[in-house]
Protein backbone atom coordinates (compact mmCIF):
# COMPACT_ATOMS: atom_id res chain seq x y z
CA UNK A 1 0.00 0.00 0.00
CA UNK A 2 1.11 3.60 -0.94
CA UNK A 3 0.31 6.56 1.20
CA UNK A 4 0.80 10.14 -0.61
CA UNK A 5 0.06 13.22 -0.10
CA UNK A 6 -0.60 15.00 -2.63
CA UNK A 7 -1.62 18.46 -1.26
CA UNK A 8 1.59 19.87 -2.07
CA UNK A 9 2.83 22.95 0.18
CA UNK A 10 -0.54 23.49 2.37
CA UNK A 11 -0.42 24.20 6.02
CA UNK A 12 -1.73 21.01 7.67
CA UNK A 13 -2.46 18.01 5.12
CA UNK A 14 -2.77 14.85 7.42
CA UNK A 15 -1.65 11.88 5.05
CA UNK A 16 -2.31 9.18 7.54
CA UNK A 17 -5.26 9.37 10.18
CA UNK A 18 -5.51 6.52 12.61
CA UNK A 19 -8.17 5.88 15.46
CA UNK A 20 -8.29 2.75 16.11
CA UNK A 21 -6.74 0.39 18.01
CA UNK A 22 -4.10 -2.48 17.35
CA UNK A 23 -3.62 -1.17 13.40
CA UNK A 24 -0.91 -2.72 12.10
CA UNK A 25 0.65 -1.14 8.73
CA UNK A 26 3.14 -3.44 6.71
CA UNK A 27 5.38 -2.77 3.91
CA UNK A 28 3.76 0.38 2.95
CA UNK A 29 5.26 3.50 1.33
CA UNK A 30 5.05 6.52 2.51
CA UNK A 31 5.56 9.66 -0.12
CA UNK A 32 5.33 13.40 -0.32
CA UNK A 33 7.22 16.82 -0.03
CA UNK A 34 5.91 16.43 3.90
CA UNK A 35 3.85 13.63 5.67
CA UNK A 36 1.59 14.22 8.80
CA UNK A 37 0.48 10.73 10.53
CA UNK A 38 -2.39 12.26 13.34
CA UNK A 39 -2.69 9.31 16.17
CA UNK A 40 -5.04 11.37 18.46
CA UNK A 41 -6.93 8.02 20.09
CA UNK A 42 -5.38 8.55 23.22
CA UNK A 43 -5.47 4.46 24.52
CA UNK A 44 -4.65 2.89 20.89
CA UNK A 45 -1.87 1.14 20.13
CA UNK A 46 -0.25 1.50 15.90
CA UNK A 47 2.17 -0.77 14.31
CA UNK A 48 4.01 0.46 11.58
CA UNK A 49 6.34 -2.18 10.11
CA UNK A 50 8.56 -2.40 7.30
CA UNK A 51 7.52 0.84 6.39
CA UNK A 52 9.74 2.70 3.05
CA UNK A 53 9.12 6.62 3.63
CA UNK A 54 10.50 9.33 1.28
CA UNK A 55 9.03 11.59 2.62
CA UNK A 56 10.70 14.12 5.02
CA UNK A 57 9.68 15.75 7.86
CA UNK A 58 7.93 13.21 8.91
CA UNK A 59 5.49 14.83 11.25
CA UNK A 60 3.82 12.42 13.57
CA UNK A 61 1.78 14.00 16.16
CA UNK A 62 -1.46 13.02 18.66
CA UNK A 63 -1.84 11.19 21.91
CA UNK A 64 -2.00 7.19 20.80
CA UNK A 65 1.01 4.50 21.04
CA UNK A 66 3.02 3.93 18.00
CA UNK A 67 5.74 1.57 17.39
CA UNK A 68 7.65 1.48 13.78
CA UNK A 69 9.53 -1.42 13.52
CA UNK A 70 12.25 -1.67 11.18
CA UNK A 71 11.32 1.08 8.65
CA UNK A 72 13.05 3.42 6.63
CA UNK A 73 12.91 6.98 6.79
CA UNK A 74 15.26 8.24 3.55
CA UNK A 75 14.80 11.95 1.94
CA UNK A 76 16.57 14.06 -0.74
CA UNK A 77 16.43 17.37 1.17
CA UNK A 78 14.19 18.01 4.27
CA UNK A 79 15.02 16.89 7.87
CA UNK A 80 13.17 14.86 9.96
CA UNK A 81 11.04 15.97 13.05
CA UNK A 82 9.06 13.83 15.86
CA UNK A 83 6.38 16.21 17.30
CA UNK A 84 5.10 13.61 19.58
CA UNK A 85 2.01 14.58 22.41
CA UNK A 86 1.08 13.24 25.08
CA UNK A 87 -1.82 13.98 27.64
CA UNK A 88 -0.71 13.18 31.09
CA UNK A 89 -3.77 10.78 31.07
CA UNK A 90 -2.46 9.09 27.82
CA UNK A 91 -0.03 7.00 27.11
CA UNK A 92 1.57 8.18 23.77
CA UNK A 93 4.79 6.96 23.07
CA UNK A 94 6.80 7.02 19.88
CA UNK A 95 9.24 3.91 19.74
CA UNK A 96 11.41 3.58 16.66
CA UNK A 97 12.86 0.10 16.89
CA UNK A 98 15.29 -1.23 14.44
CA UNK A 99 14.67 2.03 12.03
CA UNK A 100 17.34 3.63 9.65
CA UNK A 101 16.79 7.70 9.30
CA UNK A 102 18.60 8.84 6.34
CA UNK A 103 18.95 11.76 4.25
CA UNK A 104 20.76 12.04 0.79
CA UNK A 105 21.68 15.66 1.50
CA UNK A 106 24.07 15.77 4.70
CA UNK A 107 24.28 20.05 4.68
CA UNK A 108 20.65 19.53 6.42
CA UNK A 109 20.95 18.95 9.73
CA UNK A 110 18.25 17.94 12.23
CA UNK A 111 17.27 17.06 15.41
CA UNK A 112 15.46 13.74 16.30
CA UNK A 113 12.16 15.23 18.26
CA UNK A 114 10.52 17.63 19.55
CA UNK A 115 8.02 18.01 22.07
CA UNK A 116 4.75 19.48 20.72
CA UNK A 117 2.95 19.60 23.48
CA UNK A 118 4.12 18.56 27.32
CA UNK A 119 4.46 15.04 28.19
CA UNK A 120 5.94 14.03 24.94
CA UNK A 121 7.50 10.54 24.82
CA UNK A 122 9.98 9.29 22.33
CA UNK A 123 12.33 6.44 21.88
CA UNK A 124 14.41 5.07 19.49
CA UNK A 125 16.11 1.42 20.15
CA UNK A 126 19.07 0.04 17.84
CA UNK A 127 18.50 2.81 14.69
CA UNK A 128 20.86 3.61 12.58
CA UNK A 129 21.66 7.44 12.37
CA UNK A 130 22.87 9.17 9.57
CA UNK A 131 25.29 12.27 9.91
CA UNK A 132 22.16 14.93 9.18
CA UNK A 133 21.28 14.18 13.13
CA UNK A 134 22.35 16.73 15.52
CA UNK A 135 24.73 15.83 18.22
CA UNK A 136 22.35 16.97 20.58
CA UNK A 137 19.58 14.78 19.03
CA UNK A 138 16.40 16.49 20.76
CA UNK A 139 15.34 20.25 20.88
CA UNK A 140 12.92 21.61 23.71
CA UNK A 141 11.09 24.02 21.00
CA UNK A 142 11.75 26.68 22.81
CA UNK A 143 9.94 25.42 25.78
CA UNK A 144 12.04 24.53 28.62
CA UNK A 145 9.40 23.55 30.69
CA UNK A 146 9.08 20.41 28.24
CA UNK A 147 12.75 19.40 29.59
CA UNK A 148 10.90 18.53 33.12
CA UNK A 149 7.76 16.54 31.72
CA UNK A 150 9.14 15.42 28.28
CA UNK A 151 11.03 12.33 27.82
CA UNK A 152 13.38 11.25 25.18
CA UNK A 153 15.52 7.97 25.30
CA UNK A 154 18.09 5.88 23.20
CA UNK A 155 19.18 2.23 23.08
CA UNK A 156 22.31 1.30 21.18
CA UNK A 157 21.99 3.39 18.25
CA UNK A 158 24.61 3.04 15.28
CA UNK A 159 25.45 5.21 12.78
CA UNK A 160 27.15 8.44 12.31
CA UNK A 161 24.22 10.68 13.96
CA UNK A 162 24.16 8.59 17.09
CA UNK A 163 26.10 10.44 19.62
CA UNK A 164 24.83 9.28 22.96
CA UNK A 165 27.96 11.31 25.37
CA UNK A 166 26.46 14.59 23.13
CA UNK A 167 22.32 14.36 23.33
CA UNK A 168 21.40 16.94 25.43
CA UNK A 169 21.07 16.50 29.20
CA UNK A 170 17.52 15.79 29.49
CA UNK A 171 17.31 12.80 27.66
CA UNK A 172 18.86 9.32 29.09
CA UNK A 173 20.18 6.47 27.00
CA UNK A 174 18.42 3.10 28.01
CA UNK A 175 20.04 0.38 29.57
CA UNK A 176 20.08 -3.61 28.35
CA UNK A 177 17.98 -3.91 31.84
CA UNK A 178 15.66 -1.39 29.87
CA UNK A 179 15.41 -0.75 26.71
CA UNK A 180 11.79 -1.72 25.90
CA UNK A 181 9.46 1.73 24.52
C-alpha cells in the first residue's frame, strides 16, 4: 500500500489518520514533499512495520502508542522531526525500533524530536543514524518547561548521527535492563 500526499505545500495536510486500536501497517510507502500521521486516540496502540518513507519531515503528532519497527525513513532534502504529544492521562509513546533515518543531502541537519505539546515521549532502540542528526539529538522548542515533563531515550543506536555522550542532558540512553518503549 502507498500513502501520498498530494496536497503539495498546504499548512496542515494529514496523510495518515488513525483511530483505532491495534492497526498494524506493513510494507507500505510513505511519499510526499511532507507527511503528517495524526494518532489522536489517546489508549490505541499503531504498528508500523517495514515501512519505506520518502518523505521528510515526517510529522507524527497526537496522543496514541506507536511503534515502527524496522522502517526506513530516507529523503533528498528536508530533515526529519518527531512532534510527539502526550496527555498526562495518555499514554503516547513514539518507539522507533530497528529504524534507519537517512537523508541524501548531509548540509541539512536535524534534530530527532521535539516536544509538541508537554508530556511528549519518544524512543528510538538500535537505529541507525545518519550524519544529518544533531549531536544533541532532541530540541525543547523553545519550551524549557518540556525538559521537566518530556522524555526522550536511546538504546544502542549506530550510525554516524548517534552520539549518545552529546544528546542533550535531558534525555537518558536506556540500559540492556531497559530498553523496551
Amino acid at each position: 500500500m502507498t500513502i501520498a500526499n498530494i496536497a503539495g505545500q498546504v499548512g496542515q495536510a494529514v496523510a495518515l489518520h488513525v483511530e483505532g486500536d491495534r492497526c498494524v501497517f506493513r510494507r507500505c510507502r510513505l511519499l510526499a514533499t511532507r507527511i503528517r500521521i495524526w494518532l489522536p486516540a489517546s489508549k490505541a496502540v499503531s504498528i508500523i512495520k517495514s515501512v519505506l518513507s520518502r518523505v521528510l519531515p515526517i510529522l507524527i503528532f497526537g496522543a496514541a502508542t506507536a511503534v515502527f519497527d524496522r522502517c526506513t525513513f530516507s529523503a533528498s532534502r528536508i530533515p526529519i522531526s518527531r512532534l510527539p504529544r502526550r496527555i498526562p492521562a495518555g499514554s503516547l509513546v513514539l518507539c522507533f525500533s530497528i529504524a534507519s533515518f537517512w537523508q541524501t543531502n548531509p548540509d541539512e541537519e536535524c534534530i530527532s524530536a521535539r516536544p509538541w505539546r508537554s508530556y511528549a515521549s519518544v524512543a528510538f532502540i538500535r537505529c541507525d543514524m545518519g550524519s544529518h542528526i544533531l549531536p544533541e539529538g532532541w530540541h525543547n522548542w523553545n519550551k524549557p518547561e518540556a525538559e521537566k515533563t518530556a522524555r526522550y531515550a536511546e538504546y544502542k543506536s549506530s550510525g554516524p548521527g548517534a552520539n549518545p555522550a552529546l544528546r542533550v542532558p535531558w534525555s537518558r540512553q536506556m540500559t540492556d535492563e531497559k530498553q523496551q518503549c
